[in-house]
Protein backbone atom coordinates (compact mmCIF):
# COMPACT_ATOMS: atom_id res chain seq x y z
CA UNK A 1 10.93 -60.20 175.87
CA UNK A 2 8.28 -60.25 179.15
CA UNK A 3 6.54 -63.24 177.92
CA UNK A 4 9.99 -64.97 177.29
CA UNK A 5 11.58 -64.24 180.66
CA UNK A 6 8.15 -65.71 182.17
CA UNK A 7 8.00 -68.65 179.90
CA UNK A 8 11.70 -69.62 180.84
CA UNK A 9 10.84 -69.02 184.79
CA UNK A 10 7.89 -71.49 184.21
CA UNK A 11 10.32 -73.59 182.78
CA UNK A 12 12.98 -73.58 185.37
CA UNK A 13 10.07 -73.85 187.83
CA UNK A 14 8.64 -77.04 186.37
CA UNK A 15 11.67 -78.30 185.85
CA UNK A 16 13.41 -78.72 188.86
CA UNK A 17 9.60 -79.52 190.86
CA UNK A 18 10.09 -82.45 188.19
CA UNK A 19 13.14 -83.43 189.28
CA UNK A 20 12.30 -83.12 193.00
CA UNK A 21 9.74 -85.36 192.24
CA UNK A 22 12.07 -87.75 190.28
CA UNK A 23 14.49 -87.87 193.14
CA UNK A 24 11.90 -89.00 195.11
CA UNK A 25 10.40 -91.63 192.99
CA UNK A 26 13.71 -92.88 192.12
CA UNK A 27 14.73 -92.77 195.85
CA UNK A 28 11.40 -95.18 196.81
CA UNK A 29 12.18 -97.29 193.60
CA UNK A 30 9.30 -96.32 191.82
CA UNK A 31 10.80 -97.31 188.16
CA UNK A 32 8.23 -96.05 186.24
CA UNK A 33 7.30 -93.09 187.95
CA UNK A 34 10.52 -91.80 187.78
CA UNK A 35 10.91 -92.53 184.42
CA UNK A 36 8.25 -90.50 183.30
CA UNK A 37 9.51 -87.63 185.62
CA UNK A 38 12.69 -87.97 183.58
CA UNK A 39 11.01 -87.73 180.63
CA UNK A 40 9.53 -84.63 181.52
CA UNK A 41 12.91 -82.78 182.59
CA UNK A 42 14.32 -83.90 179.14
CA UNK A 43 11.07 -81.71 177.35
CA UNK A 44 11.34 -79.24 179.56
CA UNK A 45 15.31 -78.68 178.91
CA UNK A 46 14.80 -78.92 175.33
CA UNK A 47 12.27 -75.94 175.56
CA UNK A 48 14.35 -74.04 177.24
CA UNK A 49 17.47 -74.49 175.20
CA UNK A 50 15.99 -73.53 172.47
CA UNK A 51 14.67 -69.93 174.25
CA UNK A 52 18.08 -69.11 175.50
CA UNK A 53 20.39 -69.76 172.76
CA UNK A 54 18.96 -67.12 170.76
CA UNK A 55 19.06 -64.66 173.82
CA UNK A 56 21.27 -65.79 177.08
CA UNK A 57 20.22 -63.41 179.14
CA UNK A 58 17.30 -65.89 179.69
CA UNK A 59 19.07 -68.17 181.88
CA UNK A 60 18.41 -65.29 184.67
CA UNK A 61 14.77 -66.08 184.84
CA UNK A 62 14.91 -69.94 184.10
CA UNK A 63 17.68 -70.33 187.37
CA UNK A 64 14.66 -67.85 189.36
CA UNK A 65 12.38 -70.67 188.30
CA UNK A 66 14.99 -73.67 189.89
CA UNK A 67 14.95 -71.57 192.55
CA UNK A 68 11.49 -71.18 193.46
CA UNK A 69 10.62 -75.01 191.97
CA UNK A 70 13.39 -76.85 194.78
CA UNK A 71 11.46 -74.34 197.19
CA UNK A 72 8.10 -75.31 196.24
CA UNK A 73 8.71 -79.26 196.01
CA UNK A 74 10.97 -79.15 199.09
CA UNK A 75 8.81 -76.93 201.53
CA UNK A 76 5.36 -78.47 200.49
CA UNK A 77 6.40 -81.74 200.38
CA UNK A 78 3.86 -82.08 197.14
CA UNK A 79 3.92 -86.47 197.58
CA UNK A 80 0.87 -89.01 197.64
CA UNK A 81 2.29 -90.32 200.69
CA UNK A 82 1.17 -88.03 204.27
């Protein structure tokens, strides 16, 4: 049940840093950047569906990882632009 709850905060994590990242790319109209970043949330969602329908208590630590992910992105301003 630990390793779940940390593989679904991982997953919220990377998840929404992915989408920060696709807002981004998408709001400088990189196409294919964003598209790939899109890409990614889709994977990452599917992963974590599949964890939490069998438990849904699991959504706890995958909204942690949104959380802390739109924290991350946001306050370090991870870009190739500075």
């Amino acid at each position: 049940m630990i390793l779940q709850c940390v593989i679904m905060l991982i997953c919220g994590f990377s998840a929404d840093f992915a989408f920060a990242l696709y807002a981004r790319s998408a709001a400088k109209g990189n196409a294919v950047i964003a598209a790939n970043w899109s890409v990614m949330i889709a994977v990452i969602g599917a992963i974590s569906i599949l964890f939490y329908v069998s438990n849904p208590w699991l959504v706890i630590p995958e909204l942690v990882g949104y959380w802390v992910g739109t924290y991350v992105a946001i306050k370090y301003d991870i870009s190739s632009e500075k």
